[in-house]
N, C-alpha and C. Protein backbone atom coordinates (compact mmCIF):
# COMPACT_ATOMS: atom_id res chain seq x y z
N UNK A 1 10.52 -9.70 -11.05
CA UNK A 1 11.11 -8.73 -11.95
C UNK A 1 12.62 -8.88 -11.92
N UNK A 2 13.18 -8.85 -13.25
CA UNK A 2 15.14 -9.19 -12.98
C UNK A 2 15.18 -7.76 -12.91
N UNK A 3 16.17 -7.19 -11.62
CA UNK A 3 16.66 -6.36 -11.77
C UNK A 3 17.76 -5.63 -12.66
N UNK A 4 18.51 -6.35 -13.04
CA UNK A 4 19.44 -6.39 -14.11
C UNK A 4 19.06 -6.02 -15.77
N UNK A 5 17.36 -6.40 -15.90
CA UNK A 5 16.79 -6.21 -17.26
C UNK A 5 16.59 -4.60 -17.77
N UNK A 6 17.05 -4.38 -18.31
CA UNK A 6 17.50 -2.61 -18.90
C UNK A 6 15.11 -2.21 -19.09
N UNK A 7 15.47 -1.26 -18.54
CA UNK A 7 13.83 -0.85 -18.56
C UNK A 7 13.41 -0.08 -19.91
N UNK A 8 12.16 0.05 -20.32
CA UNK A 8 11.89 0.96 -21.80
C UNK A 8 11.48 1.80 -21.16
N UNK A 9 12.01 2.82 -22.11
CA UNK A 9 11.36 4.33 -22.11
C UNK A 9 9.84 4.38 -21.54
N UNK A 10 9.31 5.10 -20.82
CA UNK A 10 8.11 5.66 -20.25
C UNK A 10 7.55 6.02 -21.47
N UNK A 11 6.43 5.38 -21.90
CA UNK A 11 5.52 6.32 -23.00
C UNK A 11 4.52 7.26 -21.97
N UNK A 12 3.84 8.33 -23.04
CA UNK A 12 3.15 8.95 -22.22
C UNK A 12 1.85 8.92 -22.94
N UNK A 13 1.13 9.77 -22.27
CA UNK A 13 -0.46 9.52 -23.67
C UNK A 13 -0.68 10.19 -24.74
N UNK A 14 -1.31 9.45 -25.69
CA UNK A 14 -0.99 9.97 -27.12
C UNK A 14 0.00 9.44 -27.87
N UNK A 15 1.19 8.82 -26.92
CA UNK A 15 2.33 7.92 -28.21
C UNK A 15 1.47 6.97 -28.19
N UNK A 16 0.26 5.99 -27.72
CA UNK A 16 0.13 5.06 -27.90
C UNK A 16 -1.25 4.53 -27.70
N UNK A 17 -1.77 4.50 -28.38
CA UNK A 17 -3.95 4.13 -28.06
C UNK A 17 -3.92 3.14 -27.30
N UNK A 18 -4.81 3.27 -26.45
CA UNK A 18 -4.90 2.76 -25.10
C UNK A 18 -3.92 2.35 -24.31
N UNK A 19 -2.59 3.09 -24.32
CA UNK A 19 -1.48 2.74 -22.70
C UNK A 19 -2.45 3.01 -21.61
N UNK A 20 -1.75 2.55 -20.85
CA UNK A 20 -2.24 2.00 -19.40
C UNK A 20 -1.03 2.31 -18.49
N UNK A 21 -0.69 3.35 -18.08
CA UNK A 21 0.53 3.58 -17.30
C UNK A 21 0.01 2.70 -16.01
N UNK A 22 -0.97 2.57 -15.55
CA UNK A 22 -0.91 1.60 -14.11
C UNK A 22 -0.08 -0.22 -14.38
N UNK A 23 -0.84 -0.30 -15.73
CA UNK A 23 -0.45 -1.34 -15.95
C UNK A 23 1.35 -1.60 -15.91
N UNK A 24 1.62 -0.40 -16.13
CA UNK A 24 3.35 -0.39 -16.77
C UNK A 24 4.19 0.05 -15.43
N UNK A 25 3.67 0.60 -14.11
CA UNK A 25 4.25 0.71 -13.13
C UNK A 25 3.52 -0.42 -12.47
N UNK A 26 3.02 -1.39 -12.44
CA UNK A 26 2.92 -2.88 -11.70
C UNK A 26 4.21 -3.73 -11.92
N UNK A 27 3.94 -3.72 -13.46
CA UNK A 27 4.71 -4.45 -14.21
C UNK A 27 6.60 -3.61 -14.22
N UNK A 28 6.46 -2.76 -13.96
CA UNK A 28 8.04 -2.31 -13.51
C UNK A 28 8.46 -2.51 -12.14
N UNK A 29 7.27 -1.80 -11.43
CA UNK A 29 7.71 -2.48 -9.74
C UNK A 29 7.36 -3.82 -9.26
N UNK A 30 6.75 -4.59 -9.70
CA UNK A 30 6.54 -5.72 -9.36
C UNK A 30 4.89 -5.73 -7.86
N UNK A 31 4.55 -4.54 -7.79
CA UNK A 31 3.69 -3.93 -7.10
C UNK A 31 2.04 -3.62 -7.41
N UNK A 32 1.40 -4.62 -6.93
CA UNK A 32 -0.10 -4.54 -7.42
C UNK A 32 -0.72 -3.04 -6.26
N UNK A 33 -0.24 -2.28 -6.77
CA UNK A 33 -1.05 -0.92 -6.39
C UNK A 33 -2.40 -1.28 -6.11
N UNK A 34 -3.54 -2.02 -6.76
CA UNK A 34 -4.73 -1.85 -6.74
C UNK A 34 -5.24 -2.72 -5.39
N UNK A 35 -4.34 -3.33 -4.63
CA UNK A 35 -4.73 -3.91 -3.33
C UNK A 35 -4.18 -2.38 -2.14
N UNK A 36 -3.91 -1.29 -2.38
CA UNK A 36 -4.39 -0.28 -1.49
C UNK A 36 -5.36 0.30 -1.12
N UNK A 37 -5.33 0.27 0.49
CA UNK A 37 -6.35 0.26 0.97
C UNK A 37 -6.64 1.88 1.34
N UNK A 38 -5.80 2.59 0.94
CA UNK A 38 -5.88 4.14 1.05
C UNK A 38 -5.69 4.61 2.42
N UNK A 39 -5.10 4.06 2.95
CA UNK A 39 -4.54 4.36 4.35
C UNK A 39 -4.39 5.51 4.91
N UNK A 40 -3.03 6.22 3.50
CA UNK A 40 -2.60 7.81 3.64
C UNK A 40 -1.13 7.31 4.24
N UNK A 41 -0.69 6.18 4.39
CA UNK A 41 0.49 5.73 4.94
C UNK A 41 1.49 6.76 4.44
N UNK A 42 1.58 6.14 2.89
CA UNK A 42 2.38 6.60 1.80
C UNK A 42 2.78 8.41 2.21
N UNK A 43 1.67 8.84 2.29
CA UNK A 43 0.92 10.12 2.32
C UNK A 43 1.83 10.85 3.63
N UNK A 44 1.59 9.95 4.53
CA UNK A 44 2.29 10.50 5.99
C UNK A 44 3.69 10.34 5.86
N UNK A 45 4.56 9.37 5.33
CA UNK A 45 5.87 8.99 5.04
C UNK A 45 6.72 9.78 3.99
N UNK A 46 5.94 10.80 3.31
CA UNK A 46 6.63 11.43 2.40
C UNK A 46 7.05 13.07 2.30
N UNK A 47 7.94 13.16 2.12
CA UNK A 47 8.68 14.33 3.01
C UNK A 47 8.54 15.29 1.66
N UNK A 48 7.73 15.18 0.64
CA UNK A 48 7.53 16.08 -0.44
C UNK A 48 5.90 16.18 -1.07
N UNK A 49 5.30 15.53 0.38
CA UNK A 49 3.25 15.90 0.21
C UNK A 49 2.93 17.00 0.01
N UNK A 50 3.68 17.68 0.42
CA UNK A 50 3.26 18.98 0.99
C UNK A 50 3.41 20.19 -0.46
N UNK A 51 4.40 19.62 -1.58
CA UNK A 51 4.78 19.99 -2.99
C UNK A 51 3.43 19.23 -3.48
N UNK A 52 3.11 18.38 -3.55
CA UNK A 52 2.12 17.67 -4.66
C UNK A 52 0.87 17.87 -4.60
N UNK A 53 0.65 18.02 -6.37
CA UNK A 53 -0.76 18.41 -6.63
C UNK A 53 -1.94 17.05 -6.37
N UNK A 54 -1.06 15.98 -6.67
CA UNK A 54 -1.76 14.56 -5.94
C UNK A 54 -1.21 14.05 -4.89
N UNK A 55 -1.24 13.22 -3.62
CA UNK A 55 -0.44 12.93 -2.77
C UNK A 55 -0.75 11.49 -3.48
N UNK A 56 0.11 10.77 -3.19
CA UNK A 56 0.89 9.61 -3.11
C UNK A 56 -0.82 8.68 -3.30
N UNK A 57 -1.63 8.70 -2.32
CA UNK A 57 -3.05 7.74 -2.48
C UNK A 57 -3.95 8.26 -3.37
N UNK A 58 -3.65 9.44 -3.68
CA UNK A 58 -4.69 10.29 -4.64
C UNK A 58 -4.24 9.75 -6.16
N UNK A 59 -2.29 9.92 -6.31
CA UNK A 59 -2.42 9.21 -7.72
C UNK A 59 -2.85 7.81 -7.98
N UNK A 60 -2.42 7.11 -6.74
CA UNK A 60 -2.88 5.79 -6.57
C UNK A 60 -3.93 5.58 -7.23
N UNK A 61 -5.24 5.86 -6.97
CA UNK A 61 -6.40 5.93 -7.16
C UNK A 61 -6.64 6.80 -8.46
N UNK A 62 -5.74 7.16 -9.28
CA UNK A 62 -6.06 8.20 -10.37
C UNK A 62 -5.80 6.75 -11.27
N UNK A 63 -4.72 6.09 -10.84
CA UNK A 63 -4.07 4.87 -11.67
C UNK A 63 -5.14 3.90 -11.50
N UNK A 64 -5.79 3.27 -10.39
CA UNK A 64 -7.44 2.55 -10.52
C UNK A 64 -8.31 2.92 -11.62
N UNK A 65 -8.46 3.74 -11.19
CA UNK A 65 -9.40 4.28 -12.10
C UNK A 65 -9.12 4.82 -13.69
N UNK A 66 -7.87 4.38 -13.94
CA UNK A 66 -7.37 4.37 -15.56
C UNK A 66 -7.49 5.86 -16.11
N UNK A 67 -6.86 6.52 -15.06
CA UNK A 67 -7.00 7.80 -15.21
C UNK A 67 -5.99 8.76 -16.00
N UNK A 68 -5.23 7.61 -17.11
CA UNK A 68 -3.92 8.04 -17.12
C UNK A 68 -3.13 9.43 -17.34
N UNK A 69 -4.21 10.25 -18.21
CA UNK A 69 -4.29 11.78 -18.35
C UNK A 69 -4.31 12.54 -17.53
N UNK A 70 -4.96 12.39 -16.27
CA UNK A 70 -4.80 13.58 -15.08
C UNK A 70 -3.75 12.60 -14.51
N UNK A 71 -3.87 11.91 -14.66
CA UNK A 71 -2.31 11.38 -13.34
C UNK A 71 -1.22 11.97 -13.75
N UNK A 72 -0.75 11.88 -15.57
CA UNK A 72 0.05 12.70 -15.65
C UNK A 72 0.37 14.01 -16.00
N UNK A 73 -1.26 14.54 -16.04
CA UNK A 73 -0.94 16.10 -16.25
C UNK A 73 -0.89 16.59 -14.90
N UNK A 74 -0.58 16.18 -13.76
CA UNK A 74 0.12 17.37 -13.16
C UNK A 74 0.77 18.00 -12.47
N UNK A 75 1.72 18.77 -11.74
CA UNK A 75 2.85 19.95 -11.90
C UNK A 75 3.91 18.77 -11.80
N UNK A 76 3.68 18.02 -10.99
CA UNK A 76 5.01 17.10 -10.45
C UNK A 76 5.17 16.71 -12.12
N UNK A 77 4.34 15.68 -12.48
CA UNK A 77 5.07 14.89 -13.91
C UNK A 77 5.59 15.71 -15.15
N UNK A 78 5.05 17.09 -15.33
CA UNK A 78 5.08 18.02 -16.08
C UNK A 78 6.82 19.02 -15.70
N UNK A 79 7.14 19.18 -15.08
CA UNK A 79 8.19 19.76 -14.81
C UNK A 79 9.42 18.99 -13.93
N UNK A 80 8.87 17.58 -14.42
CA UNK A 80 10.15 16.75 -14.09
C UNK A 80 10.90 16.62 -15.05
């Protein structure tokens, strides 16, 4: 990934028949999410679990499973 390359706007669902937000945070972080092994690593390392309606392996796994509607309906993505 060039870091230097200016990023596009985040679509969300509904601007676009069939987005794939997993697909679009691989492809921004350079990070194949779908080789987690659900550890809870993430989960233990994050000093704002304790706020979220998904923790860190839960959206993980919302994004597997092409879940893109509940991943982003909720409180965190909604009132960011």
């Amino acid at each position: 990934m060039n870091a230097n390359a200016p990023l596009s706007p985040l679509r969300l669902p509904g601007q676009k028949t069939g987005f794939d937000i997993g697909s679009e945070v691989i492809h921004r972080s350079g990070v194949d999410f779908n080789t987690c092994l659900h550890c809870r690593g993430c989960a233990s390392d994050c000093p704002f679990v304790d706020a979220m309606e998904y923790h860190p392996h839960g959206f993980i796994r919302l994004l597997q499973f092409k879940q893109t509607e509940q991943a982003l309906s909720c409180a965190c993505c909604r009132n960011s």
